[in-house]
PDB file of N, CA and C in Angstrom:
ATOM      1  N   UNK A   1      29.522 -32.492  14.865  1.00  0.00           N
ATOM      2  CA  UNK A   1      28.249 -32.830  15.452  1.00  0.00           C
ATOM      3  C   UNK A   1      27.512 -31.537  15.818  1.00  0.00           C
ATOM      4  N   UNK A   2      26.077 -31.320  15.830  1.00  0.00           N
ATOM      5  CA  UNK A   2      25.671 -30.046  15.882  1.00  0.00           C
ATOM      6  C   UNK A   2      24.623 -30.418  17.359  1.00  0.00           C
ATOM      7  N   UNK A   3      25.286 -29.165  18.011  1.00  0.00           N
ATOM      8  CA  UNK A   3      24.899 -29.083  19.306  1.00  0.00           C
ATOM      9  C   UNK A   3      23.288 -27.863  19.019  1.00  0.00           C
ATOM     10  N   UNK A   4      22.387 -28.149  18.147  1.00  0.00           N
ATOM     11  CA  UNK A   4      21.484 -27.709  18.158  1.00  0.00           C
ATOM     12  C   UNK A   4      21.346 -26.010  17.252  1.00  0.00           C
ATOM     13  N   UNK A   5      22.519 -25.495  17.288  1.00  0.00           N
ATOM     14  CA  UNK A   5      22.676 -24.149  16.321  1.00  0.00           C
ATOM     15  C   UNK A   5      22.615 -24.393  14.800  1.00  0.00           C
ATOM     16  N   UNK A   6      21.971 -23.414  14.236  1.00  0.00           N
ATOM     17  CA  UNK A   6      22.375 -23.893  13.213  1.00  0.00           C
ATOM     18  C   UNK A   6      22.724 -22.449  11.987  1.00  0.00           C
ATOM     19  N   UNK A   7      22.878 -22.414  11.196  1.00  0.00           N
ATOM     20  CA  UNK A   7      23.127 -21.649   9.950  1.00  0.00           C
ATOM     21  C   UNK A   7      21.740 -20.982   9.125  1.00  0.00           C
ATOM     22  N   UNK A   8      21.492 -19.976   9.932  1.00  0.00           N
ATOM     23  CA  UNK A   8      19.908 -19.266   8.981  1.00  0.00           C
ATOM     24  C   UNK A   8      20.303 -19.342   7.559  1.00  0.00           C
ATOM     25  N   UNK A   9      21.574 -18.839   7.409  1.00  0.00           N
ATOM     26  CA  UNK A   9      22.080 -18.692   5.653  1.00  0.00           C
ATOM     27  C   UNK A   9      21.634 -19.984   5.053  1.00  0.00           C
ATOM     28  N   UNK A  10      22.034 -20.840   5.608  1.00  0.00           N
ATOM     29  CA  UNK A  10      21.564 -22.258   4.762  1.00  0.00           C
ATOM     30  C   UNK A  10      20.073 -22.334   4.658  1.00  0.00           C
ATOM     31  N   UNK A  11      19.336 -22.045   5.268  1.00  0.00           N
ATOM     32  CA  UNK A  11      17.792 -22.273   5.704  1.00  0.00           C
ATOM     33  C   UNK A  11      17.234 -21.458   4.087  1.00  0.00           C
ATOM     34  N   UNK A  12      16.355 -22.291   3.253  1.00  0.00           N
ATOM     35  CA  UNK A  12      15.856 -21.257   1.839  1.00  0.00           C
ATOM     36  C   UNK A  12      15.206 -20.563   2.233  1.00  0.00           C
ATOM     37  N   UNK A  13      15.361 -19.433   1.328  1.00  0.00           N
ATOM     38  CA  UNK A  13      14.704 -17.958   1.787  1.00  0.00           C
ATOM     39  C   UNK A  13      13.761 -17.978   2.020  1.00  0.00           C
ATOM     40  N   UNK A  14      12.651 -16.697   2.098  1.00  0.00           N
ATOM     41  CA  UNK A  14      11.356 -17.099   2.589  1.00  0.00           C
ATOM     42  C   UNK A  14      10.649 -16.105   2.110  1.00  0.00           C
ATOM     43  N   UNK A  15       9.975 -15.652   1.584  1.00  0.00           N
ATOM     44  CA  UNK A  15       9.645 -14.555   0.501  1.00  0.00           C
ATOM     45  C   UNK A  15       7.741 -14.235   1.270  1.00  0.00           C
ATOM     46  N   UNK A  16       7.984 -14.875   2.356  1.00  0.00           N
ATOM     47  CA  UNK A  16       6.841 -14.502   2.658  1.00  0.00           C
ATOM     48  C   UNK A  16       6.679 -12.594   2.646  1.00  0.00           C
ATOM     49  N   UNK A  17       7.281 -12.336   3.594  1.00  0.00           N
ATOM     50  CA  UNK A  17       7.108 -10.657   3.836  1.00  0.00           C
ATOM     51  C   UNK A  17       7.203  -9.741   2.684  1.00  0.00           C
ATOM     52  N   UNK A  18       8.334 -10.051   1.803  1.00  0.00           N
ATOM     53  CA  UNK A  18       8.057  -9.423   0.679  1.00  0.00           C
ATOM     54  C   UNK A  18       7.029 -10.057   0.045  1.00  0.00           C
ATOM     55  N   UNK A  19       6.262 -10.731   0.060  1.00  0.00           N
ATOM     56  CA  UNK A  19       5.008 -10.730  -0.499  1.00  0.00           C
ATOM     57  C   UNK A  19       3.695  -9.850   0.268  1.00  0.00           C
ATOM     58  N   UNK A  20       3.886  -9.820   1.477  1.00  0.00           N
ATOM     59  CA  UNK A  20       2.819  -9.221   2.084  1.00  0.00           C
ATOM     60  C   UNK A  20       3.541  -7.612   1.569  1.00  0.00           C
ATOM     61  N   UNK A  21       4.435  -7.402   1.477  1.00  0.00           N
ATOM     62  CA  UNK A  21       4.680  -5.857   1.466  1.00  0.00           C
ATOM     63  C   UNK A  21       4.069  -5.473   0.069  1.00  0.00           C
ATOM     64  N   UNK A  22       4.314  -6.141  -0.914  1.00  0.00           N
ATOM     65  CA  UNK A  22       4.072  -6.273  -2.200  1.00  0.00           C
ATOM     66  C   UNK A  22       2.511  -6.024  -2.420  1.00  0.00           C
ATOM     67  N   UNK A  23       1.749  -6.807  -1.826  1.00  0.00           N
ATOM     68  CA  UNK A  23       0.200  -6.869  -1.213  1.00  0.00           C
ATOM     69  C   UNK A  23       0.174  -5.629  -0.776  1.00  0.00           C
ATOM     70  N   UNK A  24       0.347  -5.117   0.277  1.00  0.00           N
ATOM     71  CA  UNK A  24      -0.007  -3.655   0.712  1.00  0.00           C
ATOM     72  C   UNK A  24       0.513  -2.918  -0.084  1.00  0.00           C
ATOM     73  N   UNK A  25       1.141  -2.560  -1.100  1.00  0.00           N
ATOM     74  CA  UNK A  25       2.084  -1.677  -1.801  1.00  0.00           C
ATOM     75  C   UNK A  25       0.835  -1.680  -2.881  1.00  0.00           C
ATOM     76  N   UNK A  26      -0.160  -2.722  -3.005  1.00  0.00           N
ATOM     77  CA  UNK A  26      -1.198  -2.833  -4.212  1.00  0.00           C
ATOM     78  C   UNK A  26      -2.689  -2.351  -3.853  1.00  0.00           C
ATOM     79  N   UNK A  27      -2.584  -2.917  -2.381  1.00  0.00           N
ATOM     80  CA  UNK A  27      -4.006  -2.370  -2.046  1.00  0.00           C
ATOM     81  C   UNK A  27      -3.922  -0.899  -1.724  1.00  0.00           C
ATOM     82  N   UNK A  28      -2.982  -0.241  -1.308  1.00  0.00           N
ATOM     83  CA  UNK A  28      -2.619   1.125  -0.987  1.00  0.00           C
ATOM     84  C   UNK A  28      -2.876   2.021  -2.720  1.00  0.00           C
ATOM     85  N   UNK A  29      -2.380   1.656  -4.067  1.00  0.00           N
ATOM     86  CA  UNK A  29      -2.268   2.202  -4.971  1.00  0.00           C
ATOM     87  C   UNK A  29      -3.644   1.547  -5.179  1.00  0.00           C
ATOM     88  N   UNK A  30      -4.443   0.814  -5.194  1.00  0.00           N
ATOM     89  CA  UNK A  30      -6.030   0.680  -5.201  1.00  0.00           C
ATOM     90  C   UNK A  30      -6.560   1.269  -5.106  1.00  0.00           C
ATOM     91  N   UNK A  31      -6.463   1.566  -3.300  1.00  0.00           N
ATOM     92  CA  UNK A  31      -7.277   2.610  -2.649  1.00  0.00           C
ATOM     93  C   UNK A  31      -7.294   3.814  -3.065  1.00  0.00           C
ATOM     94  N   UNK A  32      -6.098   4.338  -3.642  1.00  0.00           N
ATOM     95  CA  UNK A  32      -6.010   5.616  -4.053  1.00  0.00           C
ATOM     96  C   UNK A  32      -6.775   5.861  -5.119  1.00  0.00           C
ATOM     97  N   UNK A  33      -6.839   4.666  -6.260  1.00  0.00           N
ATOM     98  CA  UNK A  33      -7.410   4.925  -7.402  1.00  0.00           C
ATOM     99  C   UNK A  33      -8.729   5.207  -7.321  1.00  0.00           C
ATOM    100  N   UNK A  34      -9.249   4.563  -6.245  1.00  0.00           N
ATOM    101  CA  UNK A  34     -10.773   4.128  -6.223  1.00  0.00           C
ATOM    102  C   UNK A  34     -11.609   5.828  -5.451  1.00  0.00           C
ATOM    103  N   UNK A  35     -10.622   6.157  -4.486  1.00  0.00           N
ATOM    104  CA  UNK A  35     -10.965   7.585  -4.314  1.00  0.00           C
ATOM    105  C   UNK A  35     -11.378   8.580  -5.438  1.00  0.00           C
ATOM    106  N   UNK A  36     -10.069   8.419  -5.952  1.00  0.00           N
ATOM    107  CA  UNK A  36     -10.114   9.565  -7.100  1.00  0.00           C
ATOM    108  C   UNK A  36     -11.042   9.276  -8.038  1.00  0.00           C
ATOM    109  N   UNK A  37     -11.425   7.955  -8.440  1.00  0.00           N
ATOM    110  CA  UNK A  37     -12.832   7.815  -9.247  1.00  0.00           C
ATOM    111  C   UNK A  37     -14.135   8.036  -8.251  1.00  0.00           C
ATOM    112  N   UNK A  38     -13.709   8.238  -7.106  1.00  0.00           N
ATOM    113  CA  UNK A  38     -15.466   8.719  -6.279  1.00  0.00           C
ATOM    114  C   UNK A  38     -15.102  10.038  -6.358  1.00  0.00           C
ATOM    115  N   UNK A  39     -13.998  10.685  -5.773  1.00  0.00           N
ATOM    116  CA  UNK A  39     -14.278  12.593  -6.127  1.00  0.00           C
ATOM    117  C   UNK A  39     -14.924  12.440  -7.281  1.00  0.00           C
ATOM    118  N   UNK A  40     -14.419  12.200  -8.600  1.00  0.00           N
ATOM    119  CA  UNK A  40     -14.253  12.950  -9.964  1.00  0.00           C
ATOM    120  C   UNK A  40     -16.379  12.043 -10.302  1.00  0.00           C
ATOM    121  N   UNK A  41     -16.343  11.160  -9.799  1.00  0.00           N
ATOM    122  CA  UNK A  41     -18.156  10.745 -10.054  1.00  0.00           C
ATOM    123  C   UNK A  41     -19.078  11.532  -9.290  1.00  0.00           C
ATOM    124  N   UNK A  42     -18.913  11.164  -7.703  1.00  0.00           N
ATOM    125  CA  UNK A  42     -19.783  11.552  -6.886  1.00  0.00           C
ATOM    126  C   UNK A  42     -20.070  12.689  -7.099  1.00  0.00           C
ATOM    127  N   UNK A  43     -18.900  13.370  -6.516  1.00  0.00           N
ATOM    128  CA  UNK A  43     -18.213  14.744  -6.154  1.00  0.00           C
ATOM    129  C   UNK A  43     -17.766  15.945  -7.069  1.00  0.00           C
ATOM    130  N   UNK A  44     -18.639  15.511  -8.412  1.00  0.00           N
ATOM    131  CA  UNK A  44     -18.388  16.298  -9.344  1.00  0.00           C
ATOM    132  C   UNK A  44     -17.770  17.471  -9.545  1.00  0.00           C
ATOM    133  N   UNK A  45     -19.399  18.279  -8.517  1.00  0.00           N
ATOM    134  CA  UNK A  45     -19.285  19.967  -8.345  1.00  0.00           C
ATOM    135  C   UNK A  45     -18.324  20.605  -7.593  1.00  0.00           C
ATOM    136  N   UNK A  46     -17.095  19.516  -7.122  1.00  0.00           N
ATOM    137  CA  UNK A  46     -15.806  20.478  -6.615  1.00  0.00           C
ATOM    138  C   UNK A  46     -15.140  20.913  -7.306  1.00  0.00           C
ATOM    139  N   UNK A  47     -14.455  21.984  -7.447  1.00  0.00           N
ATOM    140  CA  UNK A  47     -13.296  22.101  -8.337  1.00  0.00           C
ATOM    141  C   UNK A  47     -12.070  21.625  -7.911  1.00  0.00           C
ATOM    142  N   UNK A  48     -11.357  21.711  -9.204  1.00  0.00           N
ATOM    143  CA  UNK A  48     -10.295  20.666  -9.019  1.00  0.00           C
ATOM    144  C   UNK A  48      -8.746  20.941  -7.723  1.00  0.00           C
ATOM    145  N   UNK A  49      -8.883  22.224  -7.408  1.00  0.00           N
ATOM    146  CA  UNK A  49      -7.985  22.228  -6.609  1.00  0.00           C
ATOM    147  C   UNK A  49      -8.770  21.642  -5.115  1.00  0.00           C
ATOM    148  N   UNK A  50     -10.149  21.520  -4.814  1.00  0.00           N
ATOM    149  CA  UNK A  50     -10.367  21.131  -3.800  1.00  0.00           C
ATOM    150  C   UNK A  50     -10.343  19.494  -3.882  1.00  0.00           C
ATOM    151  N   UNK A  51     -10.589  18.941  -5.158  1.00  0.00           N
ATOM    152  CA  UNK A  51     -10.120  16.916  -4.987  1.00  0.00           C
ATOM    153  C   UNK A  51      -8.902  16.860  -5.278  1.00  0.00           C
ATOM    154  N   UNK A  52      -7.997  17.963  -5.575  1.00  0.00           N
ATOM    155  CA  UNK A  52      -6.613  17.362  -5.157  1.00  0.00           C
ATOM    156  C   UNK A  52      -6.283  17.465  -3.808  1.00  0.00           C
ATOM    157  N   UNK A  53      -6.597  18.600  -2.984  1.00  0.00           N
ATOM    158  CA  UNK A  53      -6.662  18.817  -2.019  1.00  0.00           C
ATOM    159  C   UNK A  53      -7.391  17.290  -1.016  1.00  0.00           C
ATOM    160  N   UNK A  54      -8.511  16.918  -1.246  1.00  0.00           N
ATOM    161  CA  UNK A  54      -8.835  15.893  -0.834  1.00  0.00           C
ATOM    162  C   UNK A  54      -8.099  14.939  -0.708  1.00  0.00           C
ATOM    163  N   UNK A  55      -7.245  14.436  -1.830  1.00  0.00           N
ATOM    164  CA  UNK A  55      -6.535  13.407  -2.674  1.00  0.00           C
ATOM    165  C   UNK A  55      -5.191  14.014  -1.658  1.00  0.00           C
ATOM    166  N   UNK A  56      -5.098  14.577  -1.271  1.00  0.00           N
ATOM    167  CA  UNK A  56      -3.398  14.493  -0.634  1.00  0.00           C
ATOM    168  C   UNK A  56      -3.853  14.366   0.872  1.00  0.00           C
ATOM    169  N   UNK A  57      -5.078  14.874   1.483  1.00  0.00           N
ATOM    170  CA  UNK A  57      -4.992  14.231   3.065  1.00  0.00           C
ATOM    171  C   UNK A  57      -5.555  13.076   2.653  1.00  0.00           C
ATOM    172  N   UNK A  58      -6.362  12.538   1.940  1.00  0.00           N
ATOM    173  CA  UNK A  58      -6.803  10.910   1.851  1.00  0.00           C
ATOM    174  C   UNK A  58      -5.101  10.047   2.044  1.00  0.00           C
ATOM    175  N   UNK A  59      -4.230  10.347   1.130  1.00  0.00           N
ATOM    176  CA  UNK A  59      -2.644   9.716   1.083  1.00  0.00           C
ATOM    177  C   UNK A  59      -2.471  10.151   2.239  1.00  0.00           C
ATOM    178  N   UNK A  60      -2.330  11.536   2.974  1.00  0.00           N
ATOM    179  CA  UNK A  60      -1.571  11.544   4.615  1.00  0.00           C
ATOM    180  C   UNK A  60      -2.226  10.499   5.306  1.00  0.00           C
ATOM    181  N   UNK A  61      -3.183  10.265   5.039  1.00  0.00           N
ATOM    182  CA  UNK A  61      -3.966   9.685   6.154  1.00  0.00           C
ATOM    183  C   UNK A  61      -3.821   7.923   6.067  1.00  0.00           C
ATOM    184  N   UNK A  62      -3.827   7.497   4.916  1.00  0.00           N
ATOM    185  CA  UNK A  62      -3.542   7.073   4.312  1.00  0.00           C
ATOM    186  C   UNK A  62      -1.965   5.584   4.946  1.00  0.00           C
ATOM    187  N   UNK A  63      -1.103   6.737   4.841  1.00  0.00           N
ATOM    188  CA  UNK A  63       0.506   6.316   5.343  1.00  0.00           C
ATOM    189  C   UNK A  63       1.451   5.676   4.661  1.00  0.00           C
TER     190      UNK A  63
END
């Protein structure tokens, strides 16, 4: 007779969180992309060590 405890193992998985992680793991590699196509449009007249330079505190900042 079950005095109210029960067995999480039995309970089906739940794939919620790895879906949200999955989600941020996409909008994060988005964001990045979408930068680097505004340096290399907007931002033409930098040279390239200053939009990589950009491109690595945008990611620190980033997280």
């Amino acid at each position: 007779m079950s005095d109210g405890n029960f067995n999480r193992s039995m309970l089906p998985s739940n794939s919620y969180q790895s879906g949200v992680r999955a989600g941020r793991s996409q909008m994060r590699i988005k964001a990045i992309q979408l930068v680097e196509e505004l340096l290399q449009e907007e931002l033409a007249t930098i040279d390239e060590e200053k939009r990589v330079e950009l491109l690595q505190l945008f990611r620190q900042r980033l997280g």
